[in-house]
PDB file of N, CA and C in Angstrom:
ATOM      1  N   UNK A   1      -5.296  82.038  16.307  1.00  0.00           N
ATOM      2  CA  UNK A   1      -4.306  81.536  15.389  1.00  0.00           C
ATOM      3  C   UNK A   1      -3.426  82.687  14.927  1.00  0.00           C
ATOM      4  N   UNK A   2      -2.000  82.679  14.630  1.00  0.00           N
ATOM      5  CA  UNK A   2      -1.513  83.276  14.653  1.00  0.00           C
ATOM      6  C   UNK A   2      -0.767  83.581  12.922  1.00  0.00           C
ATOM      7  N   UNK A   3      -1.057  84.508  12.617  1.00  0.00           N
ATOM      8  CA  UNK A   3      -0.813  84.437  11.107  1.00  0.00           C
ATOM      9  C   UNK A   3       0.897  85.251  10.864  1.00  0.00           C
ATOM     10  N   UNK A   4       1.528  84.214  10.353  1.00  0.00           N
ATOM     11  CA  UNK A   4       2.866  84.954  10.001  1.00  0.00           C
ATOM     12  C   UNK A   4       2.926  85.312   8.594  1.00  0.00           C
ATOM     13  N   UNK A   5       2.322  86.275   8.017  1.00  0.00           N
ATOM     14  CA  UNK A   5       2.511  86.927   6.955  1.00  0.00           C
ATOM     15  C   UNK A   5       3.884  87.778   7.080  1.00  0.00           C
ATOM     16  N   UNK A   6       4.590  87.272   6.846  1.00  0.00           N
ATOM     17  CA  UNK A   6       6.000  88.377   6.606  1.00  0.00           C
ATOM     18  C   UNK A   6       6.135  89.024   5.520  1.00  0.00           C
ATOM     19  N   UNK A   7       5.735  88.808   4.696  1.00  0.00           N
ATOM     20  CA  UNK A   7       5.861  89.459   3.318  1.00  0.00           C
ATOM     21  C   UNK A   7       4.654  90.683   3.036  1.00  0.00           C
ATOM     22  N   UNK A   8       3.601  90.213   3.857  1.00  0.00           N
ATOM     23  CA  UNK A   8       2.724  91.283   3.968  1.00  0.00           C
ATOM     24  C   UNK A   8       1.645  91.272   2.396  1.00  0.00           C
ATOM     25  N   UNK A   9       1.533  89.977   2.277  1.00  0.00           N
ATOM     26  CA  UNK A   9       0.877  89.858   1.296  1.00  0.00           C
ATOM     27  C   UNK A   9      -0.409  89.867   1.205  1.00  0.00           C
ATOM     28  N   UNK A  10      -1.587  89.638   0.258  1.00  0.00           N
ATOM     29  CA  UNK A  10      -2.744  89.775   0.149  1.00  0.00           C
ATOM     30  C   UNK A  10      -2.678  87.927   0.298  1.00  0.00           C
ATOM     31  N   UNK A  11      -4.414  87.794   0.896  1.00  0.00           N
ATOM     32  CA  UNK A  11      -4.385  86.264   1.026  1.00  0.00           C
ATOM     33  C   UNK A  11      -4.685  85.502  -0.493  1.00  0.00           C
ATOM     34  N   UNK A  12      -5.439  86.565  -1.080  1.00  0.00           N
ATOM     35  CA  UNK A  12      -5.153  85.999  -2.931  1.00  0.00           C
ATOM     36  C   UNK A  12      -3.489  85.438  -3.222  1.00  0.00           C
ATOM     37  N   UNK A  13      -3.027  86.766  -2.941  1.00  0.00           N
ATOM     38  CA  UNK A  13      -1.265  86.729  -3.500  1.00  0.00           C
ATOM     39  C   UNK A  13      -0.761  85.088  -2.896  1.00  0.00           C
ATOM     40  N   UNK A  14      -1.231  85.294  -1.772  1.00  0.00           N
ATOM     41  CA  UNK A  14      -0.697  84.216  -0.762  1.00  0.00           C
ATOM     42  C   UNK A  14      -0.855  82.858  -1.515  1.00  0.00           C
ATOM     43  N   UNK A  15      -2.396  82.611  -1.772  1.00  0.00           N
ATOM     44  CA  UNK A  15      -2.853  81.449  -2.047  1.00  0.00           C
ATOM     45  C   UNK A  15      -2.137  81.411  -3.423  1.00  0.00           C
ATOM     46  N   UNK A  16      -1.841  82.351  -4.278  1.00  0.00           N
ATOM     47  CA  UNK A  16      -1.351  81.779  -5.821  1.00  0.00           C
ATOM     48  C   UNK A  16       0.186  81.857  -5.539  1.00  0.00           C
ATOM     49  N   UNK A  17       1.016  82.112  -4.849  1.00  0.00           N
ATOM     50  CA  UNK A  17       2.191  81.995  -4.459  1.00  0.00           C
ATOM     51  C   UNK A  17       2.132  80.370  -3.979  1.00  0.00           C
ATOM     52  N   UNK A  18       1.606  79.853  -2.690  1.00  0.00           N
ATOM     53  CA  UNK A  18       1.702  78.632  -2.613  1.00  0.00           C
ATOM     54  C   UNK A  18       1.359  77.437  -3.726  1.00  0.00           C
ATOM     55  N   UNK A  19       0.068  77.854  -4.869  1.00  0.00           N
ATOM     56  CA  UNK A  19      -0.250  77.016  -5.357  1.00  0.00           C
ATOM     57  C   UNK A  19       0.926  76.969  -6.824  1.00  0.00           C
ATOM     58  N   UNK A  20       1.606  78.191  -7.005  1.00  0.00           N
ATOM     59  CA  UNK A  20       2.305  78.082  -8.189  1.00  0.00           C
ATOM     60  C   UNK A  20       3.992  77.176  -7.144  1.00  0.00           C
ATOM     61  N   UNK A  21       4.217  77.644  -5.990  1.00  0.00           N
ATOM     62  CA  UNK A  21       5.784  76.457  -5.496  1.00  0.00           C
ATOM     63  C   UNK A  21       4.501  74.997  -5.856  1.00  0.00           C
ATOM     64  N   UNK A  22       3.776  74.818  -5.235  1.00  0.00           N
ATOM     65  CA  UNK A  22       3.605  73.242  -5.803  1.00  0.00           C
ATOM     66  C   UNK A  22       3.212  72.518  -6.931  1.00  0.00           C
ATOM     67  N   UNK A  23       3.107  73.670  -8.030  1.00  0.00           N
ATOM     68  CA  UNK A  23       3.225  73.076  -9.122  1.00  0.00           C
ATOM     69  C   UNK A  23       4.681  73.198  -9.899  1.00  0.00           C
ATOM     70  N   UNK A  24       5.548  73.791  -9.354  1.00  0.00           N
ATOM     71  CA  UNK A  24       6.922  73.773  -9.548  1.00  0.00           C
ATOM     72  C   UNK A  24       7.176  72.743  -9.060  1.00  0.00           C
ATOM     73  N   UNK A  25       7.362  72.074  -7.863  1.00  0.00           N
ATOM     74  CA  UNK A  25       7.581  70.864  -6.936  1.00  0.00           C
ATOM     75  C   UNK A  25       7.195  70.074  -7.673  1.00  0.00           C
ATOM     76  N   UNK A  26       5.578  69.642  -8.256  1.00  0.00           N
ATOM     77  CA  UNK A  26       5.212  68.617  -9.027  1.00  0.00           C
ATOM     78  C   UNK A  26       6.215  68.279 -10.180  1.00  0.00           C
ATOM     79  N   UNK A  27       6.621  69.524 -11.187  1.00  0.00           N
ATOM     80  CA  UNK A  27       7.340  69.485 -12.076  1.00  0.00           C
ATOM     81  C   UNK A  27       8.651  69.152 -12.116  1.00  0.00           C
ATOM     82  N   UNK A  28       9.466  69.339 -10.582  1.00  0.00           N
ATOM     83  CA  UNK A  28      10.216  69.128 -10.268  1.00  0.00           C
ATOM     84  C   UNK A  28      10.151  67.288 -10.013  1.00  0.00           C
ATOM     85  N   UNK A  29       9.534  67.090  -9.893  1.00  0.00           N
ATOM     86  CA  UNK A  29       9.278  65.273  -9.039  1.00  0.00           C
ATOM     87  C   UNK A  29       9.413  64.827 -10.538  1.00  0.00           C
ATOM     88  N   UNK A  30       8.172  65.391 -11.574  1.00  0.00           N
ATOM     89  CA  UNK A  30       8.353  64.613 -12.905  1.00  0.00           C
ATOM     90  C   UNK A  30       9.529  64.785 -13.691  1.00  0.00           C
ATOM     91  N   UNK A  31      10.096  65.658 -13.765  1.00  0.00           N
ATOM     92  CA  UNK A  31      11.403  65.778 -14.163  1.00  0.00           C
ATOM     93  C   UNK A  31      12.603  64.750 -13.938  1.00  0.00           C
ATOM     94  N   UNK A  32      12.270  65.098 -12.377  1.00  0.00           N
ATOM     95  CA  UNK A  32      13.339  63.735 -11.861  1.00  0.00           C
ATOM     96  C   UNK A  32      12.851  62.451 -12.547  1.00  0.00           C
ATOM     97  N   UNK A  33      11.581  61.995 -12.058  1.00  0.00           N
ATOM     98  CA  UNK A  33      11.191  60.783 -12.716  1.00  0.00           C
ATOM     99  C   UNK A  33      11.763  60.458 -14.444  1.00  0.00           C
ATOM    100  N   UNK A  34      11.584  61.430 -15.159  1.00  0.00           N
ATOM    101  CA  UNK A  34      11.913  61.133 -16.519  1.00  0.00           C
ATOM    102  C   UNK A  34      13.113  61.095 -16.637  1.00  0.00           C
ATOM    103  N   UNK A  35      13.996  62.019 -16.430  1.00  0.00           N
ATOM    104  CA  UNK A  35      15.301  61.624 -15.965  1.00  0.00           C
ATOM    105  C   UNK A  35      15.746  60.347 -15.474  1.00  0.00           C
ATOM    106  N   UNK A  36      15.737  60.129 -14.756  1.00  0.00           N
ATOM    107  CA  UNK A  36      15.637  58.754 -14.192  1.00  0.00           C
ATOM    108  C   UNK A  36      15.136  57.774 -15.173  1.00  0.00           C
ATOM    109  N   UNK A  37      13.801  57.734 -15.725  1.00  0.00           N
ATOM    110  CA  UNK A  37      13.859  56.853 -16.672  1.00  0.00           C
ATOM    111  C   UNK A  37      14.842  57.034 -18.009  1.00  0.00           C
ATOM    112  N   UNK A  38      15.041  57.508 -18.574  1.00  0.00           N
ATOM    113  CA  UNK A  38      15.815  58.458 -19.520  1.00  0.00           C
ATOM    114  C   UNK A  38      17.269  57.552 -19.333  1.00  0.00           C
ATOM    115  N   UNK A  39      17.716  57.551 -18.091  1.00  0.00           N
ATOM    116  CA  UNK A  39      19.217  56.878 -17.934  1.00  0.00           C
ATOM    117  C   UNK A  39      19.320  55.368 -17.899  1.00  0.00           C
ATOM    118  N   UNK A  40      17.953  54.992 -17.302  1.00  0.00           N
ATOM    119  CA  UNK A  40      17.899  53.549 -17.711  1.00  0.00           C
ATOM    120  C   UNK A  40      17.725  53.411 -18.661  1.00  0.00           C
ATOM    121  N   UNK A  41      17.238  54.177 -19.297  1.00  0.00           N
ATOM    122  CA  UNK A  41      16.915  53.074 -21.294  1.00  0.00           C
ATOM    123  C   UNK A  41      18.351  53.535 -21.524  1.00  0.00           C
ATOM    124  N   UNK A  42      19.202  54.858 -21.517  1.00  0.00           N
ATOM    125  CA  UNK A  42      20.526  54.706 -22.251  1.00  0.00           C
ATOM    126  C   UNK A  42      21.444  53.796 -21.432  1.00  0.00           C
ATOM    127  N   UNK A  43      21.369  53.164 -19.945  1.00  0.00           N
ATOM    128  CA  UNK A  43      22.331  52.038 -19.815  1.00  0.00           C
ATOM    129  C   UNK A  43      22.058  50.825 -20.327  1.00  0.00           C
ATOM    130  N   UNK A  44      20.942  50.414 -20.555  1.00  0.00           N
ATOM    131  CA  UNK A  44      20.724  49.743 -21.550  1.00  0.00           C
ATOM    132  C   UNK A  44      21.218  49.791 -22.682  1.00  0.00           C
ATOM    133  N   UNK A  45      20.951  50.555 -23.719  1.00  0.00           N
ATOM    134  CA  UNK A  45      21.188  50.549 -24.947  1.00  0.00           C
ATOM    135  C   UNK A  45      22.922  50.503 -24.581  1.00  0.00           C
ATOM    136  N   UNK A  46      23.412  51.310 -23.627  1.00  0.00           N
ATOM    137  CA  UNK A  46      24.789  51.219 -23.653  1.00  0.00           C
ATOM    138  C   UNK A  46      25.483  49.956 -23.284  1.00  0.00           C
ATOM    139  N   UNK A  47      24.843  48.777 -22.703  1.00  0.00           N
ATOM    140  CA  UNK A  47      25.002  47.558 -21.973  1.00  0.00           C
ATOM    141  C   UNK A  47      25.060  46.868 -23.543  1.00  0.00           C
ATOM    142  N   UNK A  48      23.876  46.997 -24.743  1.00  0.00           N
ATOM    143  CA  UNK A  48      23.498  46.595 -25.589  1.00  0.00           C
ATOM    144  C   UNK A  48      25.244  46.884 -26.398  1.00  0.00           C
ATOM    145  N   UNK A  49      24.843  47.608 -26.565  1.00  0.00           N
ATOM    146  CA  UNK A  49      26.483  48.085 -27.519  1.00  0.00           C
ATOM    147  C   UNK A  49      27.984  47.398 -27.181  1.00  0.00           C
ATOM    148  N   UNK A  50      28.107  47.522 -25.654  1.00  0.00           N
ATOM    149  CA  UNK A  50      29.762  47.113 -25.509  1.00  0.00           C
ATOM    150  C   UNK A  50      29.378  45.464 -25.904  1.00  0.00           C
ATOM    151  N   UNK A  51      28.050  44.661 -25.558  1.00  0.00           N
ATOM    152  CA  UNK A  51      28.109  43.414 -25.989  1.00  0.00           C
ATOM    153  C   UNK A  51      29.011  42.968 -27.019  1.00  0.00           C
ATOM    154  N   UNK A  52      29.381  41.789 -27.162  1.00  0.00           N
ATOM    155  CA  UNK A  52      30.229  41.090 -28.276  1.00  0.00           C
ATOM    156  C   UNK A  52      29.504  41.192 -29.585  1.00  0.00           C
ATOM    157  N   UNK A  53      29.563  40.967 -30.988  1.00  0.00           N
ATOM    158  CA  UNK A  53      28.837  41.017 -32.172  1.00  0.00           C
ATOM    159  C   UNK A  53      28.081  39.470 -32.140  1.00  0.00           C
ATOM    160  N   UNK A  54      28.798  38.635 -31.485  1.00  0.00           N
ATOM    161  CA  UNK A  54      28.171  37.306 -31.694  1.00  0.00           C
ATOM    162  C   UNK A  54      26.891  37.482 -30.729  1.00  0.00           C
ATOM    163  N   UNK A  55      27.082  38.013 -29.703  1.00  0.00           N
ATOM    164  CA  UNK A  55      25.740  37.924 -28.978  1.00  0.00           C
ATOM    165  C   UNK A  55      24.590  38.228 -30.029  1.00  0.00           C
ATOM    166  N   UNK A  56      24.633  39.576 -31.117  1.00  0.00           N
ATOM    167  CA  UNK A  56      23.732  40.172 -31.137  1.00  0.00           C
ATOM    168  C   UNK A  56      23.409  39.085 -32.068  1.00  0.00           C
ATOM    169  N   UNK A  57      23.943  37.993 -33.361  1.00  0.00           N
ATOM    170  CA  UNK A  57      23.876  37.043 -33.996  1.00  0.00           C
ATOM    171  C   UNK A  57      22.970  35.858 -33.359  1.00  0.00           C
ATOM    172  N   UNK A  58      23.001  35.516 -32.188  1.00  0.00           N
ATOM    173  CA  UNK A  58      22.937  34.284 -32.219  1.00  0.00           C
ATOM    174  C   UNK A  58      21.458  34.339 -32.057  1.00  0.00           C
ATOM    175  N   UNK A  59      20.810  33.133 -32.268  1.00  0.00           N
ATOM    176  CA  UNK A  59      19.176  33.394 -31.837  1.00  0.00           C
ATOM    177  C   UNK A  59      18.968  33.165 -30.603  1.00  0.00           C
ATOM    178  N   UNK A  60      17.670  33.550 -30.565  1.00  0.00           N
ATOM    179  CA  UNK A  60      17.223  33.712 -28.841  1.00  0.00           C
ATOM    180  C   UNK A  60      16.856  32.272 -28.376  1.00  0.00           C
ATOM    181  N   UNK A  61      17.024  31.799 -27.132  1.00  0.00           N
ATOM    182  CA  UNK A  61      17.005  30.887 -26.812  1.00  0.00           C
ATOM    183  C   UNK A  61      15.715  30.769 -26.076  1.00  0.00           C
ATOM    184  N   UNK A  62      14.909  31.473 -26.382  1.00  0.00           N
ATOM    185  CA  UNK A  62      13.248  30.784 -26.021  1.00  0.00           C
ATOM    186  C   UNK A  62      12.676  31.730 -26.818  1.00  0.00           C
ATOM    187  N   UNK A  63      12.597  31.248 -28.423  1.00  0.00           N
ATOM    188  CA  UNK A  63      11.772  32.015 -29.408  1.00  0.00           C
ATOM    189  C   UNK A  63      10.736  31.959 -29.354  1.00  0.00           C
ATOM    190  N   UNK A  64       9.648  32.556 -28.447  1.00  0.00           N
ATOM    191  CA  UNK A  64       8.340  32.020 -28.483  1.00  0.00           C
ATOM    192  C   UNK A  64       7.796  32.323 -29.466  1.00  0.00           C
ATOM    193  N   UNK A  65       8.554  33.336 -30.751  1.00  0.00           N
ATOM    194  CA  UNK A  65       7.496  33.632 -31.630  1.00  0.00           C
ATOM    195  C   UNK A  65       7.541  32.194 -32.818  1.00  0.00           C
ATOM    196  N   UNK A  66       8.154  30.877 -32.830  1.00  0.00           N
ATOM    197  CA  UNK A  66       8.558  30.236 -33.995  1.00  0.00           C
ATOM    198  C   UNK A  66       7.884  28.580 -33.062  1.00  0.00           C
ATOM    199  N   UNK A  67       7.139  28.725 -31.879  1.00  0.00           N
ATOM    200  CA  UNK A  67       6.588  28.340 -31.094  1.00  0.00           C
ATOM    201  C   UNK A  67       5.234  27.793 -32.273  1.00  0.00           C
ATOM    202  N   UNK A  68       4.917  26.244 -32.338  1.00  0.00           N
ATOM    203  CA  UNK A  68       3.695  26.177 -33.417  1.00  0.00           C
ATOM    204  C   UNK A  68       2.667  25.624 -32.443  1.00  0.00           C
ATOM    205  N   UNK A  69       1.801  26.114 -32.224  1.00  0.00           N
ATOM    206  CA  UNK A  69       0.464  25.608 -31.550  1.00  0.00           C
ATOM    207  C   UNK A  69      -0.638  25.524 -32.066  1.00  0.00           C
ATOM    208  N   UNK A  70      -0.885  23.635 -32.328  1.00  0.00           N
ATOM    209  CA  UNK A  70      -1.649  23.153 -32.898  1.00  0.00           C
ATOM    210  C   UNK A  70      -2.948  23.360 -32.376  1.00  0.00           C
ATOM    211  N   UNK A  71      -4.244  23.620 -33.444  1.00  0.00           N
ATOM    212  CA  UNK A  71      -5.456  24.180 -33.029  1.00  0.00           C
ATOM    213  C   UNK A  71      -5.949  23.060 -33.374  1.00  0.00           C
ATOM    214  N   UNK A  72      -7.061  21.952 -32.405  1.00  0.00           N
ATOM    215  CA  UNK A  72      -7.911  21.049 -33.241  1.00  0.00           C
ATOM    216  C   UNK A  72      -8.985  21.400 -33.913  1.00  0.00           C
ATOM    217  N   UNK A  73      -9.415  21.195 -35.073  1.00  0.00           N
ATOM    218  CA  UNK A  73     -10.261  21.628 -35.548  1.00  0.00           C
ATOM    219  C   UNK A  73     -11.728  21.172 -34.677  1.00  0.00           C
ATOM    220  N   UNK A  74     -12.829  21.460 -34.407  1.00  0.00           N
ATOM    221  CA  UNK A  74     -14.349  21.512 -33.552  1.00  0.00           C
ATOM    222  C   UNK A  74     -15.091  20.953 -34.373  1.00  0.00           C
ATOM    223  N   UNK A  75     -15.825  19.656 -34.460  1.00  0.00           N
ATOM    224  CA  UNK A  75     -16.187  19.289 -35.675  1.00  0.00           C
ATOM    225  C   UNK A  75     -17.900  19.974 -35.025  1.00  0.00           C
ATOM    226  N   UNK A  76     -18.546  20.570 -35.784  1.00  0.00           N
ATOM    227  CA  UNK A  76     -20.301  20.778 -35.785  1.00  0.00           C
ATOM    228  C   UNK A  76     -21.350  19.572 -35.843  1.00  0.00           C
ATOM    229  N   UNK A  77     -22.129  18.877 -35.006  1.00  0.00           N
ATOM    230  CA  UNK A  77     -22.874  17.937 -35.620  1.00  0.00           C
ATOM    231  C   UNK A  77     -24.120  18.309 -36.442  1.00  0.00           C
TER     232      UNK A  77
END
């Protein structure tokens, strides 16, 4: 096997050189990810805003919270 050390490093050096790029890379991936999430919640909120004022007024048209569900009472013998 043919080892291309160009840098002429120690195989310690070596191994903490590779393991510190892939925890840069990792950090790099989560970064993006949050980013990315980050722009969807502000096009949202920004989608939210140019809306009309009446939108934000009117009630929701499937309020499930005003929803009454009758419980029968279990009678014990």
């Amino acid at each position: 096997m043919k080892n291309d050390n160009i840098l002429d490093m120690s195989e310690k050096s070596r191994l903490t050189a590779d393991i510190t790029l892939l925890m840069l890379k990792g950090a790099g991936y989560a970064a993006v990810f949050v980013l990315a999430l980050w722009f969807v919640i502000a096009a949202m909120a920004f989608i939210g805003r140019i809306l009309p004022e009446q939108s934000r007024e009117t009630p929701d048209p499937i309020n499930r919270s005003s929803l009454m569900i009758e419980v029968e009472a279990v009678e014990h013998v």
